[in-house]
C-alpha atoms as a PDB file:
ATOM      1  CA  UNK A   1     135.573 190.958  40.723  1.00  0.00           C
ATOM      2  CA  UNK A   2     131.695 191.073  39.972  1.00  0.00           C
ATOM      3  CA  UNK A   3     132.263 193.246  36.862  1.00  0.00           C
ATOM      4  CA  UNK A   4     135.342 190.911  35.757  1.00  0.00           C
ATOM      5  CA  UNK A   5     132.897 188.298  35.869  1.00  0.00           C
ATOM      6  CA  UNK A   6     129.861 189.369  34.600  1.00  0.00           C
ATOM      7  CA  UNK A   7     131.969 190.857  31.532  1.00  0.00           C
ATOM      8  CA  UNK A   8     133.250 187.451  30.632  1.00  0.00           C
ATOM      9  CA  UNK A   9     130.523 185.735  30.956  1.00  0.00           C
ATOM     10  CA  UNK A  10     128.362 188.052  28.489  1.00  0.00           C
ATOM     11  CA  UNK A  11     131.456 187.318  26.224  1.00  0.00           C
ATOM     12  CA  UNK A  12     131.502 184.030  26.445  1.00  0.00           C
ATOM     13  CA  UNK A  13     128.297 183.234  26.536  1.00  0.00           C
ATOM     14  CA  UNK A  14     127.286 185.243  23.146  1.00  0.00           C
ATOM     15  CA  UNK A  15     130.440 184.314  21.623  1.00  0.00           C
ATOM     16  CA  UNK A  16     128.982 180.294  22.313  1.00  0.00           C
ATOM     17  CA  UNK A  17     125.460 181.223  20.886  1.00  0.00           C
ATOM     18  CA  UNK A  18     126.891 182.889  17.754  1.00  0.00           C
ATOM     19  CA  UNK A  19     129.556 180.259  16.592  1.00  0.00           C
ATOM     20  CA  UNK A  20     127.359 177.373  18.057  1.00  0.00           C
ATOM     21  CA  UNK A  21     123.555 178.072  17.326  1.00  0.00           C
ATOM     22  CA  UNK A  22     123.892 180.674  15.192  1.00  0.00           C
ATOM     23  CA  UNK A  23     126.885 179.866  12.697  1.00  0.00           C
ATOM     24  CA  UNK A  24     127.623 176.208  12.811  1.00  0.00           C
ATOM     25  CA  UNK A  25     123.644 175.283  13.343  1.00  0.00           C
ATOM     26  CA  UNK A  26     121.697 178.130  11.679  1.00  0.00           C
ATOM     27  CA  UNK A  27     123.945 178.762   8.816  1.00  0.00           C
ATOM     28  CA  UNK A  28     126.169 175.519   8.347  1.00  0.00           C
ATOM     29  CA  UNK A  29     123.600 172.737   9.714  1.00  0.00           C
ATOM     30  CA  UNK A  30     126.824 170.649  10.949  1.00  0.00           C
ATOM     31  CA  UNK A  31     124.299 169.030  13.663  1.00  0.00           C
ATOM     32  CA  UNK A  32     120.407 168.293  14.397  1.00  0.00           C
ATOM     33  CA  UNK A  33     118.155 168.894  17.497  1.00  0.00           C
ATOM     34  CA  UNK A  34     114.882 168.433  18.928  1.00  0.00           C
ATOM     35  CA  UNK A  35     112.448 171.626  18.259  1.00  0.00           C
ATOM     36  CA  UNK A  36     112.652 171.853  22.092  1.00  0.00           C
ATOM     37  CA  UNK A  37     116.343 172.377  22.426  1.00  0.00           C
ATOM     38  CA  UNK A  38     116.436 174.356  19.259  1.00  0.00           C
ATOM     39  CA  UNK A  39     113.431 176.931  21.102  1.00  0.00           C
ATOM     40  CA  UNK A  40     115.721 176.520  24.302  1.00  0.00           C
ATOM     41  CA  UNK A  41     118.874 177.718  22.467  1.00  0.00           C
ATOM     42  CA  UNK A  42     117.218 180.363  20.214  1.00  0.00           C
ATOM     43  CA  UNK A  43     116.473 181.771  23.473  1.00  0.00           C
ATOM     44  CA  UNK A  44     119.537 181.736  24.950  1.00  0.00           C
ATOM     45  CA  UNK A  45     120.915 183.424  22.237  1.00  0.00           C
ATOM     46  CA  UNK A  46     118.889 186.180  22.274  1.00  0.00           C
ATOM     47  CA  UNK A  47     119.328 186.404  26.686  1.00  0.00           C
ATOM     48  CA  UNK A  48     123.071 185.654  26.093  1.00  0.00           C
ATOM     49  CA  UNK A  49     123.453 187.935  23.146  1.00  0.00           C
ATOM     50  CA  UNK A  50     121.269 190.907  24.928  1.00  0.00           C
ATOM     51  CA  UNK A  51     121.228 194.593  22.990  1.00  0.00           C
ATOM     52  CA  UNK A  52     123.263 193.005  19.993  1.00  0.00           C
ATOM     53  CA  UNK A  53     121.048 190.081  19.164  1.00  0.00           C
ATOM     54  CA  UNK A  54     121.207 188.879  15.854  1.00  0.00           C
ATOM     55  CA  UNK A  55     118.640 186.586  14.077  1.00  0.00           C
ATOM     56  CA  UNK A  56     119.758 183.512  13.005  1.00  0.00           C
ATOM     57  CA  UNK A  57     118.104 183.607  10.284  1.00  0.00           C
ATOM     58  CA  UNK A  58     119.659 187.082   8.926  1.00  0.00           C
ATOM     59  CA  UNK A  59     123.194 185.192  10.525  1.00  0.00           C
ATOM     60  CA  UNK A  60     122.437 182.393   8.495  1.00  0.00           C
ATOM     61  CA  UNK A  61     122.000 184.216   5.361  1.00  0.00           C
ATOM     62  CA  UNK A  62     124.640 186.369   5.569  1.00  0.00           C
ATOM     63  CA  UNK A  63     127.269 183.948   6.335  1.00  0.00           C
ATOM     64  CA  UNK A  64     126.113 181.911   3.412  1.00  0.00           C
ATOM     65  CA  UNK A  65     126.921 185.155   1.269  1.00  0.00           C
ATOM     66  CA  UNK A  66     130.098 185.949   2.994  1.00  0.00           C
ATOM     67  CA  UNK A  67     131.509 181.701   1.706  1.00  0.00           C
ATOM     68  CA  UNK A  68     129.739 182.276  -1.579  1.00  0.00           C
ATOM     69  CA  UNK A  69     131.489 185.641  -2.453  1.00  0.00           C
ATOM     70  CA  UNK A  70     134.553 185.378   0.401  1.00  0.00           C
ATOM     71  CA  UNK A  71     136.762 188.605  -0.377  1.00  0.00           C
ATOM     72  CA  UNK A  72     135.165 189.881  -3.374  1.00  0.00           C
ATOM     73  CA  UNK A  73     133.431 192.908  -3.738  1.00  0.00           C
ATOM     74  CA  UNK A  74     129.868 190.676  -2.902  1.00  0.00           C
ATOM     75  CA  UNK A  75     131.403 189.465   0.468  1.00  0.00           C
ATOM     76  CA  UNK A  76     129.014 191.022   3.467  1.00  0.00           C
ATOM     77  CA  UNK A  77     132.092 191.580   5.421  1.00  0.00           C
ATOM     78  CA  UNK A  78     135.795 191.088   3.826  1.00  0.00           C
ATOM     79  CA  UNK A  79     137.857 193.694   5.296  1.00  0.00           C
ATOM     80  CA  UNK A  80     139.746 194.034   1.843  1.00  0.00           C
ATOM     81  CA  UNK A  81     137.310 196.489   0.952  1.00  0.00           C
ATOM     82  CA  UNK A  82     136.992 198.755   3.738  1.00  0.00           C
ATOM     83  CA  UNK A  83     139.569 201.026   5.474  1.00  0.00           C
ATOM     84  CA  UNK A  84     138.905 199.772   8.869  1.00  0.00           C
ATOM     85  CA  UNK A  85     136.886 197.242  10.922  1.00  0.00           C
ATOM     86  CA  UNK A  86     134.318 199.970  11.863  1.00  0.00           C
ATOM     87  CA  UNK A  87     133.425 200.986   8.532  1.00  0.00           C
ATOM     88  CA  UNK A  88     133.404 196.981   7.153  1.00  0.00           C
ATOM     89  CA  UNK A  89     131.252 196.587  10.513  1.00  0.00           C
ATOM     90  CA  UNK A  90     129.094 199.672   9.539  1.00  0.00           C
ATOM     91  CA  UNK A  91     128.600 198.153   6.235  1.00  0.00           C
ATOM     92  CA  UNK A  92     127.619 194.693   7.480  1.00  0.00           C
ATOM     93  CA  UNK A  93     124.865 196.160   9.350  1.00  0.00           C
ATOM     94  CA  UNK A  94     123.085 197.842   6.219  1.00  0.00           C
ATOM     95  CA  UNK A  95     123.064 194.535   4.160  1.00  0.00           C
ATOM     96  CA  UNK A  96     121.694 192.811   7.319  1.00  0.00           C
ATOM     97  CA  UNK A  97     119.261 195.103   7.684  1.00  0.00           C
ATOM     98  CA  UNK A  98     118.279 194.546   4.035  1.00  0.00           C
ATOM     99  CA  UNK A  99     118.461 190.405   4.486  1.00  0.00           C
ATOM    100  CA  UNK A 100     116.532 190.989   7.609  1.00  0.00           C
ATOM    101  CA  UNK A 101     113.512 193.065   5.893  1.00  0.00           C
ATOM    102  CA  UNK A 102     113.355 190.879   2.497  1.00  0.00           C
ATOM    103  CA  UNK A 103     115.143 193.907   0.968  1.00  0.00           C
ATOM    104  CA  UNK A 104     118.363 191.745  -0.133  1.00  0.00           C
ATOM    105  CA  UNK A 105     117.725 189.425  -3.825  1.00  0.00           C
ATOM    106  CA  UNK A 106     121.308 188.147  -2.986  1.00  0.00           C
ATOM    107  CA  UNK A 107     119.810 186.422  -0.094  1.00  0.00           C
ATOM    108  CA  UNK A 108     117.181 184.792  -2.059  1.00  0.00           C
ATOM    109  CA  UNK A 109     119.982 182.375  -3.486  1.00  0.00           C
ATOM    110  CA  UNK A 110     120.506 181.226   0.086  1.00  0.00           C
ATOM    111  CA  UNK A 111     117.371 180.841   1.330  1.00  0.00           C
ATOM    112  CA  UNK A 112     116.056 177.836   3.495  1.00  0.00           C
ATOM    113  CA  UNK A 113     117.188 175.141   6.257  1.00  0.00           C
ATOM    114  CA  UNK A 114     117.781 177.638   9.166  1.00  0.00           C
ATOM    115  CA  UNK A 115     115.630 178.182  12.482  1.00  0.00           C
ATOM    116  CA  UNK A 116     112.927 180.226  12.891  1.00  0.00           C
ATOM    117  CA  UNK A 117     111.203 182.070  15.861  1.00  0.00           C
ATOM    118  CA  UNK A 118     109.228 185.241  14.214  1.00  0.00           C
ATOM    119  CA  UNK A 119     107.843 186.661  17.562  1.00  0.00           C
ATOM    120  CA  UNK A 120     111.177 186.474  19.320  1.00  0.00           C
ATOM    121  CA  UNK A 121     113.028 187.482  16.360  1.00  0.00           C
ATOM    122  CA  UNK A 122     111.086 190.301  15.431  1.00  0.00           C
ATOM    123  CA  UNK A 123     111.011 191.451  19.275  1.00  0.00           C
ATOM    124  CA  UNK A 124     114.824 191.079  19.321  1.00  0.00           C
ATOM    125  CA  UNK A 125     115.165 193.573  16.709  1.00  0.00           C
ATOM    126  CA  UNK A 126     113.277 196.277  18.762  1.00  0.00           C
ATOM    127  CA  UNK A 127     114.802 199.659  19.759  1.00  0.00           C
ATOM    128  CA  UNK A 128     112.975 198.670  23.046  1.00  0.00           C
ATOM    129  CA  UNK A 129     114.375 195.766  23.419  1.00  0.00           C
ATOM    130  CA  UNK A 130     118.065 197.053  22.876  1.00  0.00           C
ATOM    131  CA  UNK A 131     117.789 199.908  25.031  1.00  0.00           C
ATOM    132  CA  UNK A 132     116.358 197.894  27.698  1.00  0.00           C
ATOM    133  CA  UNK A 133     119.476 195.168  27.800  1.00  0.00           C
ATOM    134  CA  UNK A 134     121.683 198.415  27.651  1.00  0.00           C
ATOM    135  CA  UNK A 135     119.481 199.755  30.918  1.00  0.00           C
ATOM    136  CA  UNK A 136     120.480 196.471  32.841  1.00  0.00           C
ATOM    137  CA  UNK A 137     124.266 196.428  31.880  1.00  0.00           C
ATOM    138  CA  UNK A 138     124.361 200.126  33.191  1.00  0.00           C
ATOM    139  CA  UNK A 139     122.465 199.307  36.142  1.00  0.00           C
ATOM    140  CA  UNK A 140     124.762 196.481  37.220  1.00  0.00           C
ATOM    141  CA  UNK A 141     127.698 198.249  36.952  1.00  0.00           C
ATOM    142  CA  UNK A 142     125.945 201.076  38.630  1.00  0.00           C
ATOM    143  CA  UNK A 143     125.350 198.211  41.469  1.00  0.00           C
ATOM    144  CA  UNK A 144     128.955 196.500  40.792  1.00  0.00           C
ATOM    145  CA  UNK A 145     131.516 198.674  39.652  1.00  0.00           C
ATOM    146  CA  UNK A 146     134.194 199.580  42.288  1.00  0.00           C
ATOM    147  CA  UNK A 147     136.407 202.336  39.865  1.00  0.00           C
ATOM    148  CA  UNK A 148     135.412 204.861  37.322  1.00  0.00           C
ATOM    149  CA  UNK A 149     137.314 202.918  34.284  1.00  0.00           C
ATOM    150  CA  UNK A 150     135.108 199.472  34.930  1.00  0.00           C
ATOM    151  CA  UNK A 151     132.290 201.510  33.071  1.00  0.00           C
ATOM    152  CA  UNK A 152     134.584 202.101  29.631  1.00  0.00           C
ATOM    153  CA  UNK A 153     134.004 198.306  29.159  1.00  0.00           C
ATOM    154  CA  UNK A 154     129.949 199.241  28.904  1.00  0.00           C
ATOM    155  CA  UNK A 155     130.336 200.038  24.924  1.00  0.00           C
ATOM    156  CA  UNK A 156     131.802 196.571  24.356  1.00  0.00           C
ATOM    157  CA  UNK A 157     128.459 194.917  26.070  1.00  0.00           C
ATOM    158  CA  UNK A 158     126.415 197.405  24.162  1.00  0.00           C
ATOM    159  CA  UNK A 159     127.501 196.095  20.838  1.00  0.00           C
ATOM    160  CA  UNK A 160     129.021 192.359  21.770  1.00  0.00           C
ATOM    161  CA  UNK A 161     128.221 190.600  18.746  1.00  0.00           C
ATOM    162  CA  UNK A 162     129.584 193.320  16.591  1.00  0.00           C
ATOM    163  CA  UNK A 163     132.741 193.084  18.239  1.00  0.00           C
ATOM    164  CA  UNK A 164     132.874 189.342  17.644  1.00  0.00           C
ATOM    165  CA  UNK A 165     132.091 190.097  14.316  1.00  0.00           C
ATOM    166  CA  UNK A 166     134.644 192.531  13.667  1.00  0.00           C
ATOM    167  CA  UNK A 167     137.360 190.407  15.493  1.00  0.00           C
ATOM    168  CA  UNK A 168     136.903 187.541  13.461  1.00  0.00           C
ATOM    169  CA  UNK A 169     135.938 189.226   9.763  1.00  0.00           C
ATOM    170  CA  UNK A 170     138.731 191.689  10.122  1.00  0.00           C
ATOM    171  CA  UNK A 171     141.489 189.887  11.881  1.00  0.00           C
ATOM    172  CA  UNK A 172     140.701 186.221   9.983  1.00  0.00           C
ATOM    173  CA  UNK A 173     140.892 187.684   6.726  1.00  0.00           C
ATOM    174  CA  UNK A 174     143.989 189.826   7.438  1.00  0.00           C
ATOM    175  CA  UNK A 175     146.246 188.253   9.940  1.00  0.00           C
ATOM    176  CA  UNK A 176     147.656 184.892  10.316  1.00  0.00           C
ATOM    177  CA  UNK A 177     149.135 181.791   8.527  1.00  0.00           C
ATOM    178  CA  UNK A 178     147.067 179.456   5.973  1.00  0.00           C
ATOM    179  CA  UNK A 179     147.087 175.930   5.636  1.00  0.00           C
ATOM    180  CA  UNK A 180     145.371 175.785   2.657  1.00  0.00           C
ATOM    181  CA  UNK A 181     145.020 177.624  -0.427  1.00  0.00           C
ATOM    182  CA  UNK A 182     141.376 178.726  -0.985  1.00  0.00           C
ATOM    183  CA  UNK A 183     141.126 181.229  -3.321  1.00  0.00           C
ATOM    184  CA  UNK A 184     140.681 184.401  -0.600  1.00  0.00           C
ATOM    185  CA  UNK A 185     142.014 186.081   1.704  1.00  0.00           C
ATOM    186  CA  UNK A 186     140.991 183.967   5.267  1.00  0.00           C
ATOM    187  CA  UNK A 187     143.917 183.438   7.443  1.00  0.00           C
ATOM    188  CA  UNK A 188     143.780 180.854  10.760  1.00  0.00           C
ATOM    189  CA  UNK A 189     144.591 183.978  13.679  1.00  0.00           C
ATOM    190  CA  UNK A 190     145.943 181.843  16.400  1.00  0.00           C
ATOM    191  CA  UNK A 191     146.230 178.029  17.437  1.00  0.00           C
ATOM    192  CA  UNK A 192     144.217 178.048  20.165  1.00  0.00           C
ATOM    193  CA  UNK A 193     141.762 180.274  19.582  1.00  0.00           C
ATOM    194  CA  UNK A 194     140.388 181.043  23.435  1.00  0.00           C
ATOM    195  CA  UNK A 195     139.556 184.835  22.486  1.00  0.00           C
ATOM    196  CA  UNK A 196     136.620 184.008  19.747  1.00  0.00           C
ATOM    197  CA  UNK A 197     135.976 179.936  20.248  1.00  0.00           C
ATOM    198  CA  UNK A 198     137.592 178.510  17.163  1.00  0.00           C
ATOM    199  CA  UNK A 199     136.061 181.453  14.977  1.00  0.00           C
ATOM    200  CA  UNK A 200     139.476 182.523  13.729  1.00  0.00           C
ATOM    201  CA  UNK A 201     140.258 179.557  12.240  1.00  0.00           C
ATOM    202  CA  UNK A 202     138.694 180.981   9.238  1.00  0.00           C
ATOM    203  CA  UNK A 203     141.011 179.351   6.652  1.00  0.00           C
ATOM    204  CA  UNK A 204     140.506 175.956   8.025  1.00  0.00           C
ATOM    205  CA  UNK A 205     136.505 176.832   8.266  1.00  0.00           C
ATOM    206  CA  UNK A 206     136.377 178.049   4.803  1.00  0.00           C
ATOM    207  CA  UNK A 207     138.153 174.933   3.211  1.00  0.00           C
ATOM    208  CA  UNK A 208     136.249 172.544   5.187  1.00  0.00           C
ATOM    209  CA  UNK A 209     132.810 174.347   6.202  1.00  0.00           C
ATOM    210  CA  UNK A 210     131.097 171.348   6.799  1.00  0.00           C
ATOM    211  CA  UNK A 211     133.463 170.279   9.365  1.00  0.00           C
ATOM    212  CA  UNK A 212     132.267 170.695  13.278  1.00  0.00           C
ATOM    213  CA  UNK A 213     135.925 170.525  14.144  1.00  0.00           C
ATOM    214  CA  UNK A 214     137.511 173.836  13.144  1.00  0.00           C
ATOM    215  CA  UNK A 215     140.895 172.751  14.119  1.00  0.00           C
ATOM    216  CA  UNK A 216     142.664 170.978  11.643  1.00  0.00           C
ATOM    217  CA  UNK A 217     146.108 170.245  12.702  1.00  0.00           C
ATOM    218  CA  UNK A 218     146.668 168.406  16.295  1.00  0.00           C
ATOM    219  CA  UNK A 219     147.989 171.616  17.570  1.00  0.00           C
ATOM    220  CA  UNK A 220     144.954 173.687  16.552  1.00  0.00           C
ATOM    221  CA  UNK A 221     142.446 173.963  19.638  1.00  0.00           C
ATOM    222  CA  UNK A 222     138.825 174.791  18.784  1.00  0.00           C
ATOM    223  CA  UNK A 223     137.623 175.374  22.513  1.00  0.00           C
ATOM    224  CA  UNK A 224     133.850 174.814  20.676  1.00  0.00           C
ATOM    225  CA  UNK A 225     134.270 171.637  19.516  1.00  0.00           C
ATOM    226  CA  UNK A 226     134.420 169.944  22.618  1.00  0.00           C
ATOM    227  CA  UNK A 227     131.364 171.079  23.814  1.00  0.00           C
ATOM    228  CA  UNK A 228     129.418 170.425  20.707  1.00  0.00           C
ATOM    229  CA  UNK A 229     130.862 166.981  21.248  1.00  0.00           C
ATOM    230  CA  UNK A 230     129.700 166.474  24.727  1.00  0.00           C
ATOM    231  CA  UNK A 231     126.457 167.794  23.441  1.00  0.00           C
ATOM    232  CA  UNK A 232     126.015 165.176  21.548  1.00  0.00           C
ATOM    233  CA  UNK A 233     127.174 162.675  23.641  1.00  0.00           C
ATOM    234  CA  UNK A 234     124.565 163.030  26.086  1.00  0.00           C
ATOM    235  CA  UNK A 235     121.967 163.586  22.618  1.00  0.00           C
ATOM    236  CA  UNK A 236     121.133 167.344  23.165  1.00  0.00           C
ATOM    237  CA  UNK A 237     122.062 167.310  19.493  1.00  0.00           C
ATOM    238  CA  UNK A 238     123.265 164.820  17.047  1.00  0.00           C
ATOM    239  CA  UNK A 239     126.046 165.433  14.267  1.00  0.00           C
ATOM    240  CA  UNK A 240     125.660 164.592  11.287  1.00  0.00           C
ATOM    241  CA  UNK A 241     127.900 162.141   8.931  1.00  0.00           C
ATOM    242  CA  UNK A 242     129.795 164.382   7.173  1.00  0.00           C
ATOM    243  CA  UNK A 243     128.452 163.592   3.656  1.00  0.00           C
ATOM    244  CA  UNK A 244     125.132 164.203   4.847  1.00  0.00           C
ATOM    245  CA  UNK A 245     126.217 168.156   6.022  1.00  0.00           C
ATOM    246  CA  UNK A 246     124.817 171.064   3.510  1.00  0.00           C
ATOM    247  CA  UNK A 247     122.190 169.747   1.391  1.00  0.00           C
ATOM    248  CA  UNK A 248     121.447 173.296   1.155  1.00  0.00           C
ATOM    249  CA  UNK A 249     124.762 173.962   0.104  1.00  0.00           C
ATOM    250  CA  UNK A 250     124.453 171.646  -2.601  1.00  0.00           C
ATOM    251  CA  UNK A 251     121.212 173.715  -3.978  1.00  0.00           C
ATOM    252  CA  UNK A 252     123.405 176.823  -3.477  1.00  0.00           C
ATOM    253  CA  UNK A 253     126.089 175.323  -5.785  1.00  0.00           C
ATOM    254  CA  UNK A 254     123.697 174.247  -8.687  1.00  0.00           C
ATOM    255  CA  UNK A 255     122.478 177.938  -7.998  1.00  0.00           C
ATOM    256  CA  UNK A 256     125.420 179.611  -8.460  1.00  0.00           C
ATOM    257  CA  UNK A 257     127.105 177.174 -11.003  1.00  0.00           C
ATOM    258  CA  UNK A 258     126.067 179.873 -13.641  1.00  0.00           C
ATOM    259  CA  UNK A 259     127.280 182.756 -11.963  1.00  0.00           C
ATOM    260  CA  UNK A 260     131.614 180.854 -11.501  1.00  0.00           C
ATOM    261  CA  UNK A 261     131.191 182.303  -7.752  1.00  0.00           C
ATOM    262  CA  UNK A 262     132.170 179.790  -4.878  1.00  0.00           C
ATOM    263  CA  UNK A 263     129.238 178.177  -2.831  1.00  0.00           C
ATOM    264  CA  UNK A 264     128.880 178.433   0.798  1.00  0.00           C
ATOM    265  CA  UNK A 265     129.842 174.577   1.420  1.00  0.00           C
END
């Protein structure tokens, strides 16, 4: 029972940091916060998200690449050019590694409007720092586990965000119906989407990537959304009108205006 939950809560939990702080506030800007919730959740992403932290800022650029150039050969992640989610994953890492390191002049485009924590972010990226969130996941089980198979779930801890990441670029882009016609590839997975938090919703999300909502239809549950609602509710955050979303996107369109490629909002 202690492994059952401690394994969904590290799934939950960095599944909520990615798609909340991460993609809809790093990369998207749907909402605003005080610089003292923004340190307190650029925190918990990195606790929550453990060996497979990922800076927002390398997030946010890359996800502004992946709606600039969705399912072309320029796309970060479609899985339309890979033979299988490992190798488009595989990939992935190697241009974030180059956005990360200032080695990327596609990133340049997008640059701007995302949150920043050098120390922690360049700490995060340590081997040390990795290893030593992998130590405490084996050492729990060590502590916790009751059968031998408990421990084959250690790989998916190990690399948690990856696995989000290849759930939703692989199977959003791949499987699934669309409600709108966008020019790609992104499919909406399931209607309620309680296995990624709203994240396969990608056709709605790329149609309408300002919108906090990621459910479009009445049937469509994004189990985010009401969170990020109650959020600001009680004024952790506060969203923004909708026509005030992306100013950055709207420098990213005048950007890439020349270029005939789609902008990230």
């Amino acid at each position: 029972m202690a492994i059952l939950a401690f394994f969904l809560a590290h799934w939950y939990l960095s599944l909520f940091t990615q798609s909340f702080f991460q993609h809809r506030y790093a990369a998207h800007k749907m909402f605003t916060m005080t610089r003292f919730w923004e340190r307190f959740f650029f925190g918990m992403t990195y606790v929550w998200q453990g060996s497979s932290f990922m800076s927002p800022r390398g997030y946010a650029l890359l996800h502004r690449m992946h709606h600039a150039y969705s399912d072309t050969e320029r796309d970060p992640h479609s899985p339309h050019y890979s033979s299988n989610a490992f190798t488009m994953m595989w990939k992935t890492r190697g241009i974030y590694q180059d956005v990360l390191f200032g080695r990327s002049k596609e990133a340049g485009r997008f640059e701007g409007e995302y949150p920043e924590w050098p120390a922690l972010e360049a700490f995060g990226n340590k081997w040390y720092s990795r290893v030593g969130w992998g130590a405490f996941y084996i050492l729990f089980y060590v502590q916790f586990a009751t059968t031998w198979w408990q421990f084959l779930l250690l790989p998916v801890h190990f690399s948690m965000g990856a696995v989000h990441g290849a759930i939703v670029n692989w199977g959003g882009h791949k499987y699934g119906y669309q409600n709108f016609d966008n020019n790609d590839k992104s499919r909406n997975s399931l209607f309620f989407d309680f296995l990624t938090g709203g994240e396969l919703f990608q056709n709605n999300h790329h149609k309408l990537p300002s919108r906090v909502n990621f459910g479009v239809k009445w049937w469509e549950l994004d189990p985010t959304y009401p969170v990020i609602w109650t959020l600001d509710k009680v004024r952790v955050i506060r969203l923004k009108p909708a026509k005030a979303v992306g100013t950055a996107a709207a420098t990213a369109s005048a950007t890439l205006e020349a270029t005939g490629v789609r902008a990230w909002e």
